[in-house]
Protein backbone atom coordinates (compact mmCIF):
# COMPACT_ATOMS: atom_id res chain seq x y z
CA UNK A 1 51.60 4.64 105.36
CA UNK A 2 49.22 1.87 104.80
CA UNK A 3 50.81 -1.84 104.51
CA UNK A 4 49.26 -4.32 102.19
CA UNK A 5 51.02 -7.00 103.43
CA UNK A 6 48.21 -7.76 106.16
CA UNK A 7 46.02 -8.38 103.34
CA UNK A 8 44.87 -12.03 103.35
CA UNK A 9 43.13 -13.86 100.49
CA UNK A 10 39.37 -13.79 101.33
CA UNK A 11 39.07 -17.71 100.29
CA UNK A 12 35.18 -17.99 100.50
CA UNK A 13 34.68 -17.31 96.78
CA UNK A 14 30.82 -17.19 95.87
CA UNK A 15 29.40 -15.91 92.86
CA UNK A 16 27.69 -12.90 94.92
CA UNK A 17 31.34 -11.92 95.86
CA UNK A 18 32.78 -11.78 92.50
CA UNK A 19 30.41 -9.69 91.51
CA UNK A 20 30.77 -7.09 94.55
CA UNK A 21 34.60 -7.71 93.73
CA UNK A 22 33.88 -6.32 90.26
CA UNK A 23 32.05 -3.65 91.07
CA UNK A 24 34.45 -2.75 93.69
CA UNK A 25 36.71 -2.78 91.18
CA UNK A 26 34.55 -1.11 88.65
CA UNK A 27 34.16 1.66 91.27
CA UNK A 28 37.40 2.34 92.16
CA UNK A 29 38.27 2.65 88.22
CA UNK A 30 35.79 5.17 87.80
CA UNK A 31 36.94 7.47 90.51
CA UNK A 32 40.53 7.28 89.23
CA UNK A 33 39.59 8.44 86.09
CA UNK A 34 38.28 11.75 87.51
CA UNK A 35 41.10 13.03 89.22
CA UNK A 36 43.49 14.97 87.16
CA UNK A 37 47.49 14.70 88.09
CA UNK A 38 47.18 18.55 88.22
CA UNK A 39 44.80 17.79 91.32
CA UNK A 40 46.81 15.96 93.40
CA UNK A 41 49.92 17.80 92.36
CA UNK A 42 51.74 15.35 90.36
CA UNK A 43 53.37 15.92 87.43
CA UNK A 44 52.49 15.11 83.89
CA UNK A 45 54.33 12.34 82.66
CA UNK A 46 56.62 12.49 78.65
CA UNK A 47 54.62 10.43 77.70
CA UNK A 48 50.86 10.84 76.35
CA UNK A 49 48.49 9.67 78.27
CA UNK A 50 46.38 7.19 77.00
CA UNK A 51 43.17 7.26 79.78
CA UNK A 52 41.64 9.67 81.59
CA UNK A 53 42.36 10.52 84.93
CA UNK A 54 45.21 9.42 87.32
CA UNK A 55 47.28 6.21 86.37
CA UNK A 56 46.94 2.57 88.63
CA UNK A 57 50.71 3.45 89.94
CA UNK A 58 49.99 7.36 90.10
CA UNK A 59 46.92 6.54 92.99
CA UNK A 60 48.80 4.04 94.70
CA UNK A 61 51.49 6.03 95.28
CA UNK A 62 49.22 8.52 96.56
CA UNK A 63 47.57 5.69 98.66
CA UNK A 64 51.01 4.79 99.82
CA UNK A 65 50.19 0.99 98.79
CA UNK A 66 51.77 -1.53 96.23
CA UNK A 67 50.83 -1.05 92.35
CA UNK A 68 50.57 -4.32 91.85
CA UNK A 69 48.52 -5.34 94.76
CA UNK A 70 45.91 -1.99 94.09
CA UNK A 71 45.69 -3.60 90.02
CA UNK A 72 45.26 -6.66 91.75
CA UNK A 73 42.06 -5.05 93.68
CA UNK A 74 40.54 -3.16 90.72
CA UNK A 75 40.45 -6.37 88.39
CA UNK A 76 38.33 -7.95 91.22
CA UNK A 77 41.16 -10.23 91.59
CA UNK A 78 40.35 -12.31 95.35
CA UNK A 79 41.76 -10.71 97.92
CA UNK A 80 40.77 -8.25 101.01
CA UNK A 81 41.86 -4.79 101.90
CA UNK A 82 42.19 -3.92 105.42
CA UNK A 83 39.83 -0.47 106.91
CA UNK A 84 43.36 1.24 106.89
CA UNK A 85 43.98 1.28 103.33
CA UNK A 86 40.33 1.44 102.22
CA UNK A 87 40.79 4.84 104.44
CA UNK A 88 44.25 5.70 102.47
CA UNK A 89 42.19 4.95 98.74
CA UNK A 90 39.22 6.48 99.90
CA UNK A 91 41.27 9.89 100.58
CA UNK A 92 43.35 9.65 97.60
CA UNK A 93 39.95 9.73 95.20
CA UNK A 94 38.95 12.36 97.23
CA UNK A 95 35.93 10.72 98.26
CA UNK A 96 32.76 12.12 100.28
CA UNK A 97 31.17 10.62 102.59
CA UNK A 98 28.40 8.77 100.61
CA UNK A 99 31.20 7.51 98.11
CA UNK A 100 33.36 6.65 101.28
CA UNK A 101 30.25 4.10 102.49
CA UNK A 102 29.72 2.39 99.51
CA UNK A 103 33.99 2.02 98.60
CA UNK A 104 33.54 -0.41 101.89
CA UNK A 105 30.20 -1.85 101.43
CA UNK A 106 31.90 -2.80 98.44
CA UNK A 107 34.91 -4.29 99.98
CA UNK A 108 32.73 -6.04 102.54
CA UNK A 109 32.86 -3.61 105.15
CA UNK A 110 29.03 -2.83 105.14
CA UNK A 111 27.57 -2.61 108.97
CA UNK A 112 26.11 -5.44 110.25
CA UNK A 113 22.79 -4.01 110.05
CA UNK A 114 22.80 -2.67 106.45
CA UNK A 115 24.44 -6.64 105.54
CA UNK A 116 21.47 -8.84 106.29
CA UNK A 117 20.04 -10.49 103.65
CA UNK A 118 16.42 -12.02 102.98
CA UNK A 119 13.42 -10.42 101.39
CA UNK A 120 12.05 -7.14 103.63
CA UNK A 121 9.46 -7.68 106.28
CA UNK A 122 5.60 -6.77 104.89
CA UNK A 123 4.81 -3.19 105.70
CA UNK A 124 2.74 -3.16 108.76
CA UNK A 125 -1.05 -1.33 108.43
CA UNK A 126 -0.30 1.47 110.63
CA UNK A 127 3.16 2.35 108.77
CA UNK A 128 0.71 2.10 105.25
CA UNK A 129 -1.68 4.31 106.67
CA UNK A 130 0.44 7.45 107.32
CA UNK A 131 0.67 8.84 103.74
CA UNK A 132 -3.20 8.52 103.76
CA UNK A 133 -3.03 10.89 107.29
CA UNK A 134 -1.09 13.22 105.26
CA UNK A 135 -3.76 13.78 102.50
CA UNK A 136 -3.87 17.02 101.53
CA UNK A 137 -0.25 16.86 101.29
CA UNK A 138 1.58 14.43 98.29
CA UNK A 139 2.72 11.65 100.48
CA UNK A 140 4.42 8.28 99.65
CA UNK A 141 6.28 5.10 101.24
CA UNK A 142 9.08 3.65 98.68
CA UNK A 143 11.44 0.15 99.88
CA UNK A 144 15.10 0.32 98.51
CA UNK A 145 14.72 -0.83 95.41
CA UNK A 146 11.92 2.04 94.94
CA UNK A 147 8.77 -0.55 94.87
CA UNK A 148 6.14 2.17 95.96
CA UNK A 149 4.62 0.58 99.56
CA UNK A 150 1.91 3.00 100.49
CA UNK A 151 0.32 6.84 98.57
CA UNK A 152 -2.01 9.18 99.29
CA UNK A 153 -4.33 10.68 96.94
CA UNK A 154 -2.33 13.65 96.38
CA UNK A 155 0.60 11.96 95.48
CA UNK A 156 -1.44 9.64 92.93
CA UNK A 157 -2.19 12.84 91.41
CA UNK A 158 1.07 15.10 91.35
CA UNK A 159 2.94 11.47 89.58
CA UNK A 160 0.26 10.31 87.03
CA UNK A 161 0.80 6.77 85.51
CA UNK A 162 2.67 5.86 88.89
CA UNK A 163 0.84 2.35 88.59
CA UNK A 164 1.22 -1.24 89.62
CA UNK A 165 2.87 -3.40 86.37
CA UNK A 166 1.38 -7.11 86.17
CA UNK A 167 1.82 -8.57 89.51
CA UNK A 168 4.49 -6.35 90.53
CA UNK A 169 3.57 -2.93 92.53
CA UNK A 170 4.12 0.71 90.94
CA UNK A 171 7.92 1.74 91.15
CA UNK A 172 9.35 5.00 91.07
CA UNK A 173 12.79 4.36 89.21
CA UNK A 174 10.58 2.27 86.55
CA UNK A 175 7.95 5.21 86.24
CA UNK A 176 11.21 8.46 85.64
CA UNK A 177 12.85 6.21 83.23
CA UNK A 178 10.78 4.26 81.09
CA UNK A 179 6.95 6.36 81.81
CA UNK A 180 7.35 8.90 79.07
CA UNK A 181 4.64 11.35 80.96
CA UNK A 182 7.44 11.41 83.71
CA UNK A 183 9.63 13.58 81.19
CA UNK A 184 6.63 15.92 81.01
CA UNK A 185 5.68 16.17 84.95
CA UNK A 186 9.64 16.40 85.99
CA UNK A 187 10.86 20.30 84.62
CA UNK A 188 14.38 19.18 85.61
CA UNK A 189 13.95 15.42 83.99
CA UNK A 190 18.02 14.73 83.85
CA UNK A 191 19.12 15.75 87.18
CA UNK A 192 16.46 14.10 88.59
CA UNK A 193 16.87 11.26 87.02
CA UNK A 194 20.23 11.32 87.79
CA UNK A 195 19.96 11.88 91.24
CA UNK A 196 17.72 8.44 91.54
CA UNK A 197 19.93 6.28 89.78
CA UNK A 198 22.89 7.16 92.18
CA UNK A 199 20.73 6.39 95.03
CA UNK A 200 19.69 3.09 93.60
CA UNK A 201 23.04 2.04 93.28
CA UNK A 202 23.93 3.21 96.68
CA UNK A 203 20.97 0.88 97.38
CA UNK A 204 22.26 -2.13 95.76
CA UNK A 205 25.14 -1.98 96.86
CA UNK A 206 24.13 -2.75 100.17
CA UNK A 207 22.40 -5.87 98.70
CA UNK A 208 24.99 -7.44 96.59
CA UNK A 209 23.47 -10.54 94.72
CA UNK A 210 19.83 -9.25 95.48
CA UNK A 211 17.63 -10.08 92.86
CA UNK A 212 15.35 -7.46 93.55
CA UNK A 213 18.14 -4.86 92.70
CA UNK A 214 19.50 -7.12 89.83
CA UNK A 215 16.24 -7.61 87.82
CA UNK A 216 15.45 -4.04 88.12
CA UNK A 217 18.81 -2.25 86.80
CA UNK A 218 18.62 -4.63 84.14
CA UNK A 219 15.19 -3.77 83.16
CA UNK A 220 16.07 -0.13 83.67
CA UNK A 221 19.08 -1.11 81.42
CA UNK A 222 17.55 -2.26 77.95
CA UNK A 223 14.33 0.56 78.38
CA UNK A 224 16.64 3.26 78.87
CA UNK A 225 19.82 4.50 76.96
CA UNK A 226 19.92 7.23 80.25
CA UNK A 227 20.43 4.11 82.27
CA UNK A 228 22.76 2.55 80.23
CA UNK A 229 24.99 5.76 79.48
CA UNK A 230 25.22 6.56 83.50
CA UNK A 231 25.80 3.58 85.09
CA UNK A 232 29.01 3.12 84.39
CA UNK A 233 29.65 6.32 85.99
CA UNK A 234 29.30 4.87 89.19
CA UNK A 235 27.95 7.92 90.48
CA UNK A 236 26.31 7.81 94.33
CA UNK A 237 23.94 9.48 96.62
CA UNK A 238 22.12 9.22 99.92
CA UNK A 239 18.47 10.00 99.56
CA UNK A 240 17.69 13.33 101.09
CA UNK A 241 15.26 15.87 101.17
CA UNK A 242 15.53 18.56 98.36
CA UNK A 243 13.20 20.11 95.89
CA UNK A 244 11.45 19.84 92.75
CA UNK A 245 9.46 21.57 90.00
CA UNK A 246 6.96 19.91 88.50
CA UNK A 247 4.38 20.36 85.88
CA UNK A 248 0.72 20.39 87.11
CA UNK A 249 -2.34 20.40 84.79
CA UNK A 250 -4.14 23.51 85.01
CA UNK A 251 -1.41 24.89 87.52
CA UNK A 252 1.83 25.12 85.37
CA UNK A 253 4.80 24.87 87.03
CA UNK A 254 4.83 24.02 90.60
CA UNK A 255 8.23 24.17 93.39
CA UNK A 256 7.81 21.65 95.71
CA UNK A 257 10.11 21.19 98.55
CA UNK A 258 10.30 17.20 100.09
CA UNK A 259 11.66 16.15 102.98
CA UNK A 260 12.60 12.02 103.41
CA UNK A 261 11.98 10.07 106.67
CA UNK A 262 13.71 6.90 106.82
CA UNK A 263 11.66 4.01 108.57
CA UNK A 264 12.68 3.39 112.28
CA UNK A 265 14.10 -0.61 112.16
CA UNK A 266 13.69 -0.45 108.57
CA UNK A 267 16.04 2.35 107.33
CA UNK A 268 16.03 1.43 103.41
CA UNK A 269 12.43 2.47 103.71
CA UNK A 270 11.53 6.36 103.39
CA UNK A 271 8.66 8.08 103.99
CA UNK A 272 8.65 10.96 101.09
CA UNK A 273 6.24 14.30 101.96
CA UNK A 274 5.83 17.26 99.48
CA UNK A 275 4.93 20.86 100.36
CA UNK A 276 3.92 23.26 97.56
CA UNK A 277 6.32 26.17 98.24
CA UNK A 278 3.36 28.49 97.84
CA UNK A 279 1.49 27.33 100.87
CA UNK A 280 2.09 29.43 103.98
CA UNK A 281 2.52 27.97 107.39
CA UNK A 282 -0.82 28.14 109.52
């Protein structure tokens, strides 16, 4: 059973730490409130239950840690929780392994690599240039917070309106959400959609108090009731290859399959390719 009393106060209090503190906590809450007591095999209490989901004192138990000191950690309150119990919560919500990461990225357990801070290194000329080498094939480079680096020809075409805004470059998560011809190009709009925004905030939450992250969720936030309504979900996602259909002038609907490459020294980069499922391999 995991002790809390280990747990020391983590007295370094800046604002960018509140803020992952509440989200942490944020985080935490809306896991709880998707597991049922029928799930974990408690029983239902007299009493009717006013939320959703498992009481505080119903997951600590099944955490095997103080009530009081998990309340404590889901109102953001200051203090640290040791790998061991971030292990006990994170099998209690029944966590996977992308939800597992961010629970202690959240907590301040992020890798050393994935916690440096400062704005991202230019894209070099040769990295740029191999979407263009891809050209036949839809082809694009996107950072973490989606800016779109580098894209071929092909993918110009297949994601129409996919532009640069003022000074700022064109950006994916701005172009599903608040591009109305996305809605028409993307057959599966919501999942889609959906999918993104959990890998954004997987994103940002390796970047607590980045401003690139915070200006865009925000923005993404007053175009989009979508946004707005899922967020709080606090759903999350690795990006991955997969597939998509998509509608194509003068082709109809298209399946695509993609496949993601993430950059070598500069993982929160990712190379995107598409291949129309009806092309045969040569």
């Amino acid at each position: 059973m995991p002790s809390t009393v280990q747990q020391q106060p983590d007295r370094s209090d800046r604002p960018d730490q509140r803020d992952r503190r509440r989200e942490l906590g944020a985080f935490l809450r809306s896991r709880r409130e998707r597991i049922t007591p029928d799930e974990v095999g408690l029983p239902h209490a007299g009493r009717r239950r006013r939320t959703p989901g498992l009481r505080r004192e119903e997951l600590a138990l099944l955490a095997g840690i103080s009530a009081t000191w998990y309340t404590y950690l889901e109102q953001g309150r200051d203090i640290r929780a040791s790998d061991q119990v971030l292990d006990a919560l994170a099998s209690a919500l029944r966590l996977d392994r992308h939800e597992r990461g961010h629970l202690f990225r959240l907590a301040g357990h992020a890798p050393a690599s994935e916690a440096e801070a400062g704005e991202p290194e230019p894209l070099a000329a040769e990295v740029a240039a191999v979407p263009l080498l891809l050209q036949p094939h839809p082809a694009y480079i996107i950072g973490g917070d989606y800016d779109v680096l580098s894209c071929n020809r092909a993918a110009a075409e297949l994601f129409p309106k996919l532009t640069a805004v003022a000074d700022r470059p064109a950006n994916f998560a701005r172009w599903v959400f608040l591009e109305p011809a996305a809605r028409d190009v993307l057959v599966d709009w919501e999942p889609d959609a959906r999918g993104l925004l959990a890998r954004l905030r997987t994103l940002a939450g390796r970047h607590p108090g980045d401003l690139r992250y915070t200006r865009l969720i925000d923005e993404l936030k007053a175009g989009s009731p979508e946004v707005r309504s899922w967020w709080p979900q606090y759903d999350v996602q690795a990006r991955r290859g997969g597939r998509k259909r998509l509608r194509i002038p003068g082709r109809g609907v298209v399946d695509f399959a993609y496949t993601a490459f993430h950059l070598a020294e500069q993982p929160d980069r990712t190379l995107v390719i598409y291949r129309d499922d009806r092309e045969t391999a040569e």
